[in-house]
Protein backbone atom coordinates (compact mmCIF):
# COMPACT_ATOMS: atom_id res chain seq x y z
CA UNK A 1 -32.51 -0.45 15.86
CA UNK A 2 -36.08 1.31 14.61
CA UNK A 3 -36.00 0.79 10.90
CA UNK A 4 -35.51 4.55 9.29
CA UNK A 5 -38.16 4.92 7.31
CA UNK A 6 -37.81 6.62 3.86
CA UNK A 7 -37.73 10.57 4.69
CA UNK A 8 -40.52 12.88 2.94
CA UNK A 9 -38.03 15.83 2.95
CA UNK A 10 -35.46 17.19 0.57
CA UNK A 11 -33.53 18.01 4.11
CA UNK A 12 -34.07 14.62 5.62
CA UNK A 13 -33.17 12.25 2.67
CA UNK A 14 -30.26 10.22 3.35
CA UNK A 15 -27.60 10.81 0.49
CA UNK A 16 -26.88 7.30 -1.04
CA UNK A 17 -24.36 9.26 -3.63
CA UNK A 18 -22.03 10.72 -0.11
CA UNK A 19 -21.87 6.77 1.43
CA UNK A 20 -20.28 5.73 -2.12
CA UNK A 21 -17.99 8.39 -2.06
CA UNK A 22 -16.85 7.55 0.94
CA UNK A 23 -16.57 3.74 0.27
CA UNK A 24 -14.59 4.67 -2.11
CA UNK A 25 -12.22 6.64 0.02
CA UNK A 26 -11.90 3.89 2.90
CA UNK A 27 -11.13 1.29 -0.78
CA UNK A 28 -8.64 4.10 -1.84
CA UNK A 29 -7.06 4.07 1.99
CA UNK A 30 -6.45 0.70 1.96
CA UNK A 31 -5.58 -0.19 -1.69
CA UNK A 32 -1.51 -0.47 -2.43
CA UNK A 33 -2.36 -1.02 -6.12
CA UNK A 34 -4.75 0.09 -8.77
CA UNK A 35 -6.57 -3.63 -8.87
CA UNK A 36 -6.70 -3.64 -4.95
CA UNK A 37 -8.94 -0.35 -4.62
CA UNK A 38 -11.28 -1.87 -7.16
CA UNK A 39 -11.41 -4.87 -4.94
CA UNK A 40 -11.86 -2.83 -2.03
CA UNK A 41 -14.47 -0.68 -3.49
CA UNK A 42 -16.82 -4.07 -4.69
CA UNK A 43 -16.00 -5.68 -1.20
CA UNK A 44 -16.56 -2.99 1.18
CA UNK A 45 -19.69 -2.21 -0.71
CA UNK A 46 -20.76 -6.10 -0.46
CA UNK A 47 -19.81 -5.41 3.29
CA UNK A 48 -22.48 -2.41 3.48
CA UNK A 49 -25.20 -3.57 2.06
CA UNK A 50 -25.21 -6.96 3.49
CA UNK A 51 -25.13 -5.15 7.20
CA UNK A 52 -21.47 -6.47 8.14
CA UNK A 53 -20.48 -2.58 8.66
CA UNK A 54 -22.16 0.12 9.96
CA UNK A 55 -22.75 3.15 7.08
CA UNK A 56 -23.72 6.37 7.92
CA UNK A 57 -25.27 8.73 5.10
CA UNK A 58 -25.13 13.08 4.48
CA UNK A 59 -28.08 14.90 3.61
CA UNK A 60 -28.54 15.70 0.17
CA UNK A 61 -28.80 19.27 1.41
CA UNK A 62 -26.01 19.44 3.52
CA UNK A 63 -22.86 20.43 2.66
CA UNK A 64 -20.73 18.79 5.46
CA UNK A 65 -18.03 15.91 4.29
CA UNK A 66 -17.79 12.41 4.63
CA UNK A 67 -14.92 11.10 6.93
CA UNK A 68 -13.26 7.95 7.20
CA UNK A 69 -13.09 6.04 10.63
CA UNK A 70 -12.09 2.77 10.94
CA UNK A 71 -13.98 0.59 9.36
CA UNK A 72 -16.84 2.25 9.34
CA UNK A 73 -17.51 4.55 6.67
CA UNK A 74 -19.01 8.21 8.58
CA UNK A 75 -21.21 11.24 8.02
CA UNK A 76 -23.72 13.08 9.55
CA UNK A 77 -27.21 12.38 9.19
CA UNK A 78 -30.78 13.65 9.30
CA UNK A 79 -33.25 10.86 8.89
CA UNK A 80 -36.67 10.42 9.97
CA UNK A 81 -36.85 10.94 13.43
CA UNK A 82 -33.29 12.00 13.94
CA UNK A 83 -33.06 15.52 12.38
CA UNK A 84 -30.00 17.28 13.35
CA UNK A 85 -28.20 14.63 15.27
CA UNK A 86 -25.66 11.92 14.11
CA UNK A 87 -26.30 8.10 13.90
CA UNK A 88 -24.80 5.55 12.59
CA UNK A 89 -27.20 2.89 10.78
CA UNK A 90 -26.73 -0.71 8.97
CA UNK A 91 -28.08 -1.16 6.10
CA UNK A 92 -30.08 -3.82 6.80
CA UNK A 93 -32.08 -1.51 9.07
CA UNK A 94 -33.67 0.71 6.47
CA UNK A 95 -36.80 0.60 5.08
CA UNK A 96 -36.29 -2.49 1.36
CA UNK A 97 -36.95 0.89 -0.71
CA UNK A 98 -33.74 2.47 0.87
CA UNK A 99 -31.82 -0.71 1.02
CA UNK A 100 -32.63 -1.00 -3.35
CA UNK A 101 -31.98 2.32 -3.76
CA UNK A 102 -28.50 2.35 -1.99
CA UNK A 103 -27.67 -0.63 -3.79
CA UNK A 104 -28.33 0.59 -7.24
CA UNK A 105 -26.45 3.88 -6.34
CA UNK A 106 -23.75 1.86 -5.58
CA UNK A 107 -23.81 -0.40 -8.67
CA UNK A 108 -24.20 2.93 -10.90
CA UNK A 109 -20.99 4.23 -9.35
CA UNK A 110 -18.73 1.18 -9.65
CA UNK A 111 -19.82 1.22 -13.39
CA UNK A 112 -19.62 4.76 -14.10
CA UNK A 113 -16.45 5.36 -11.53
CA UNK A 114 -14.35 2.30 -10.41
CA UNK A 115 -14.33 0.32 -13.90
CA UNK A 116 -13.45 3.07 -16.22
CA UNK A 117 -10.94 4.52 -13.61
CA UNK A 118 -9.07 1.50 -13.27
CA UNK A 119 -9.45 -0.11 -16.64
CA UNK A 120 -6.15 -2.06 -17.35
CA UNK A 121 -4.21 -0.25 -14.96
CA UNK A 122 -4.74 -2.94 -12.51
CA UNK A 123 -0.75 -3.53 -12.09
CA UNK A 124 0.21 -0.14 -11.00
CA UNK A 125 0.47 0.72 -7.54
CA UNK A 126 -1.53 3.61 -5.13
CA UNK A 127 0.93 5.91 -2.60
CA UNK A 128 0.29 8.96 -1.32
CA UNK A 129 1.37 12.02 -3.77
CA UNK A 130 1.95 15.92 -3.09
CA UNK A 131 -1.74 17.58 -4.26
CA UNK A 132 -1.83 17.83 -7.80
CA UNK A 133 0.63 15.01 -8.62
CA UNK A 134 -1.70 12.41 -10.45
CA UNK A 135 1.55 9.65 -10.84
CA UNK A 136 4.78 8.95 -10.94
CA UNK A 137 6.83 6.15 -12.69
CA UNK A 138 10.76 5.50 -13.22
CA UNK A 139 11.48 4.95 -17.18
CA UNK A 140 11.44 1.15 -17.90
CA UNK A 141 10.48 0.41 -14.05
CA UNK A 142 7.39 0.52 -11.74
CA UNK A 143 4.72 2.76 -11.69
CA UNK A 144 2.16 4.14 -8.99
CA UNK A 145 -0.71 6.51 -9.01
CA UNK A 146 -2.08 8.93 -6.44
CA UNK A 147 -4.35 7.64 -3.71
CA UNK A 148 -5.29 11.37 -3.25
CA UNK A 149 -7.14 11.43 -6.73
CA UNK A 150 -8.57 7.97 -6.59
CA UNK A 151 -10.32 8.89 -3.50
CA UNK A 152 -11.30 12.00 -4.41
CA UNK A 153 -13.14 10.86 -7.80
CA UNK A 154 -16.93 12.37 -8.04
CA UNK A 155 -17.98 11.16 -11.67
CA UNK A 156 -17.23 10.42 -15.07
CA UNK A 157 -15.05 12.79 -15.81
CA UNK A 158 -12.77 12.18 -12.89
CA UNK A 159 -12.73 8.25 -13.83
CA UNK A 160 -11.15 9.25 -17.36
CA UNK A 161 -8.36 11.64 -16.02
CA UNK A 162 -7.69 8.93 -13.21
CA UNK A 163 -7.16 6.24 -15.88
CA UNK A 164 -5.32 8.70 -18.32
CA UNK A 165 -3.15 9.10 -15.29
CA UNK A 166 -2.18 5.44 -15.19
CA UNK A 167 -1.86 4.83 -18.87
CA UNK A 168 0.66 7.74 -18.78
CA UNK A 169 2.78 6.05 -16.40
CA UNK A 170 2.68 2.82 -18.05
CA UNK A 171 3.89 4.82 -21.41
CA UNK A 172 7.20 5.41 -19.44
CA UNK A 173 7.11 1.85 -17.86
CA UNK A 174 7.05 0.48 -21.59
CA UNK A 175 9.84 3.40 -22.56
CA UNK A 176 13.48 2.51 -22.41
CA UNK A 177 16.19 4.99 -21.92
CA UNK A 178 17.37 7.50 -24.89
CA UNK A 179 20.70 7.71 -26.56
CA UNK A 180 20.35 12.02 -26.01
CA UNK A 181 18.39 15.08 -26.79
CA UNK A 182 16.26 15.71 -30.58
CA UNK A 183 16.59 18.64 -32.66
CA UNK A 184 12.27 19.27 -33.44
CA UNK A 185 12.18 22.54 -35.89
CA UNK A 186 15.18 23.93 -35.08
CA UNK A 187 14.68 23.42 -31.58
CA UNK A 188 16.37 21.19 -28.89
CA UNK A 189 14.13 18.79 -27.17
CA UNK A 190 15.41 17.03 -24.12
CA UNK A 191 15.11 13.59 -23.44
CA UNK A 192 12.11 14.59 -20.61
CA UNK A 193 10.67 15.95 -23.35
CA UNK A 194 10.45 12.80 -25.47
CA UNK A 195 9.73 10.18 -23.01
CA UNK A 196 6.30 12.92 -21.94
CA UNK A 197 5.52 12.69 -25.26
CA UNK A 198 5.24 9.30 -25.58
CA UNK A 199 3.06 8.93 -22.14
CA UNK A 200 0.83 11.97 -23.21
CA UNK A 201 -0.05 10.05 -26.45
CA UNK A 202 -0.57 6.41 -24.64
CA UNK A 203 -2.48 8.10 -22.38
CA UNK A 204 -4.73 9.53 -24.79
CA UNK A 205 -5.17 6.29 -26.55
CA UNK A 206 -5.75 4.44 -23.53
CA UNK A 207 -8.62 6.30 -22.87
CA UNK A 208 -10.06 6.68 -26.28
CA UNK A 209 -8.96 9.92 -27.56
CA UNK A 210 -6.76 11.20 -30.66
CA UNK A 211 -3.39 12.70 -30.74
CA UNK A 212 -3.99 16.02 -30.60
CA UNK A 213 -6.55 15.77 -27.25
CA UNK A 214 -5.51 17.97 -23.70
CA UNK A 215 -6.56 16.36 -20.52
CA UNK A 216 -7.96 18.98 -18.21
CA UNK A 217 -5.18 20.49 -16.36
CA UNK A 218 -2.72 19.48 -18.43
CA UNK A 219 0.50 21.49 -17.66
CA UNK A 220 2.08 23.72 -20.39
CA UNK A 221 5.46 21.93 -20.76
CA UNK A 222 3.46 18.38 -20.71
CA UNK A 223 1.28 19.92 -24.01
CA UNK A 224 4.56 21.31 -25.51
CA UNK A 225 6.04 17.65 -24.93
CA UNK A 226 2.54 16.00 -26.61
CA UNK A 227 3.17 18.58 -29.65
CA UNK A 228 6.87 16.93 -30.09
CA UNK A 229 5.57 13.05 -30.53
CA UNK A 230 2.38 14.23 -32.60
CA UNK A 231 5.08 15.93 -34.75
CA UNK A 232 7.56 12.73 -34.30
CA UNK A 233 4.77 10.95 -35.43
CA UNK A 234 3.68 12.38 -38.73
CA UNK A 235 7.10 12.77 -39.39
CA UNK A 236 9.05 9.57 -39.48
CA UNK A 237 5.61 7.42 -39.18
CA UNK A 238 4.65 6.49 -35.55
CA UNK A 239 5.82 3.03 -35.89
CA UNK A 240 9.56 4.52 -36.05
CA UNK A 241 9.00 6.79 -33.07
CA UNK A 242 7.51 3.66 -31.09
CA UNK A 243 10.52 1.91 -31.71
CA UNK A 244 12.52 4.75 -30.28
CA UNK A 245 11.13 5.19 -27.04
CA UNK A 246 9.91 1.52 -26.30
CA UNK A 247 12.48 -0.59 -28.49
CA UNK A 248 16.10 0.82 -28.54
CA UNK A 249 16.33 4.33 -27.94
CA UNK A 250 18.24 4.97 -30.87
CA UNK A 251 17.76 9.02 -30.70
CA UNK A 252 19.64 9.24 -34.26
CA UNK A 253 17.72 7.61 -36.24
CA UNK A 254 14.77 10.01 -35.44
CA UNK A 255 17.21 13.06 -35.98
CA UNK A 256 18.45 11.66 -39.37
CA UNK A 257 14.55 11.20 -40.26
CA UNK A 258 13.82 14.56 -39.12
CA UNK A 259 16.52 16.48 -41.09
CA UNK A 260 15.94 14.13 -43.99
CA UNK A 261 12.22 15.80 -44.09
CA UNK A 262 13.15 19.24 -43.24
CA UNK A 263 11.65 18.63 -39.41
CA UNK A 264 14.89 18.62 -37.68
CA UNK A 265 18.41 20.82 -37.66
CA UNK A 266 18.69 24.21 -39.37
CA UNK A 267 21.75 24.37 -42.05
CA UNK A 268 23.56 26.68 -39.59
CA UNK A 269 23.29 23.61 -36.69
CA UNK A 270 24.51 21.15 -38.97
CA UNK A 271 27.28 23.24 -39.79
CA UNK A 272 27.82 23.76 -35.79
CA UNK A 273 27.17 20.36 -35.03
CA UNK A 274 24.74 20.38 -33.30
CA UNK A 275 22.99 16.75 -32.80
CA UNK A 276 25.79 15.33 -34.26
CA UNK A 277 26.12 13.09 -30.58
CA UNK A 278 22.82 11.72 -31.44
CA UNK A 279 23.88 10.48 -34.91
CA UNK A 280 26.76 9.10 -33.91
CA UNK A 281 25.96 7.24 -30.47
């Protein structure tokens, strides 16, 4: 094949940041875990640039999307000499300048991307998720992430929420099960409610943030559940709560710290008797 020489045009470039992307979605593909797409991702990219696959690249300026064939890892392209048609080129055929390029493009992304997304979530595993699902895990058990949103990461900020994702499932892998519901203000808070409070607040941690931080997206009843444990928290000290939801899911003990602070049951419920299953269980 003619070497493609580096293109003079903003219409002709080929787009070094599209052939990542879609690395990344062949590594997502073929990943069953969180520490197998990372793999992926650093091998299929080795693959690329040392010519043992055949890359194709999008025009900056075109809107099109990548797709995913085989092994190969597709788009359309307008390079020098082939404007308006589709090729498919190894890397090894460009011009060094393209070849450094490409490989510092892909470099940047597995730093700013890959790392960060999967940072020390390597255990959990990758399935295929309704849209909008980021994970799923059972309580005390396994937990999996979507392969949906790991291929579909762009950047930065998609990295964090990715690995927010997983750190929130390994909050309920860590959580055991609950002796019954919490009485929070007045209010009854069911045991869903208490183990999403504990992976909202792991997540946050595991990516860097406080207590009181909202992940983009973050549905209303999933906020309301993050507002319980930051309350839990300052409460009956977070150590106590921990213990709770990761140690022995003694559900009283938080209800008889709560109403011992004036966080917990109204008069009128104690009279009723209301939490009185959790104190005695």
């Amino acid at each position: 094949m003619v070497p493609v020489e580096a293109s003079t045009g903003p219409d002709r470039s080929l787009d070094f940041e599209a052939a990542a992307l879609n690395i990344q979605r062949e590594a997502a593909g073929r990943a069953a875990t969180i520490s197998q797409f990372q793999t992926n991702f650093h091998t299929f990219a080795q693959d690329a640039l040392e010519g043992r696959v055949t890359v194709s690249f999008i025009p900056q300026s075109d809107e099109a999307t990548t797709t995913v064939t085989g092994t190969e890892y597709t788009a359309d392209v307008s390079a020098s000499g082939m404007e308006g048609t589709k090729a498919a080129v190894t890397v090894t055929d460009l011009a060094e300048e393209q070849q450094a390029e490409f490989r510092a493009v892909l470099d940047a992304h597995e730093g700013r991307v890959i790392t960060p997304a999967t940072d020390a979530i390597g255990n959990l595993g990758v399935e295929e998720m309704p849209e909008g699902q980021l994970g799923e895990a059972e309580i005390g058990g396994r937990g999996r992430v979507s392969k949906g949103m790991l291929a579909g990461m762009s950047g930065s900020v998609d990295a964090k929420q990715a690995n927010h994702a997983g750190k929130h499932e390994q909050g309920h892998m860590d959580s055991v099960h609950l002796s019954g519901n919490l009485v929070v203000d007045g209010q009854v808070e069911v045991t869903r409610t208490l183990y999403e409070s504990y992976a909202e607040l792991t997540g946050n941690r595991g990516v860097g943030e406080g207590v009181h931080y909202n992940r983009p997206g973050q549905p209303e009843d999933y906020a309301h559940a993050q507002k319980v444990g930051v309350i839990l928290e300052e409460a009956v000290g977070r150590a106590v709560y921990e213990q709770t939801l990761t140690k022995d899911g003694d559900v009283g003990r938080l209800q008889a710290a709560l109403d011992a602070r004036g966080r917990g049951r109204t008069a009128q419920q104690v009279r009723e008797g209301v939490g009185e299953a959790a104190l005695t269980a």
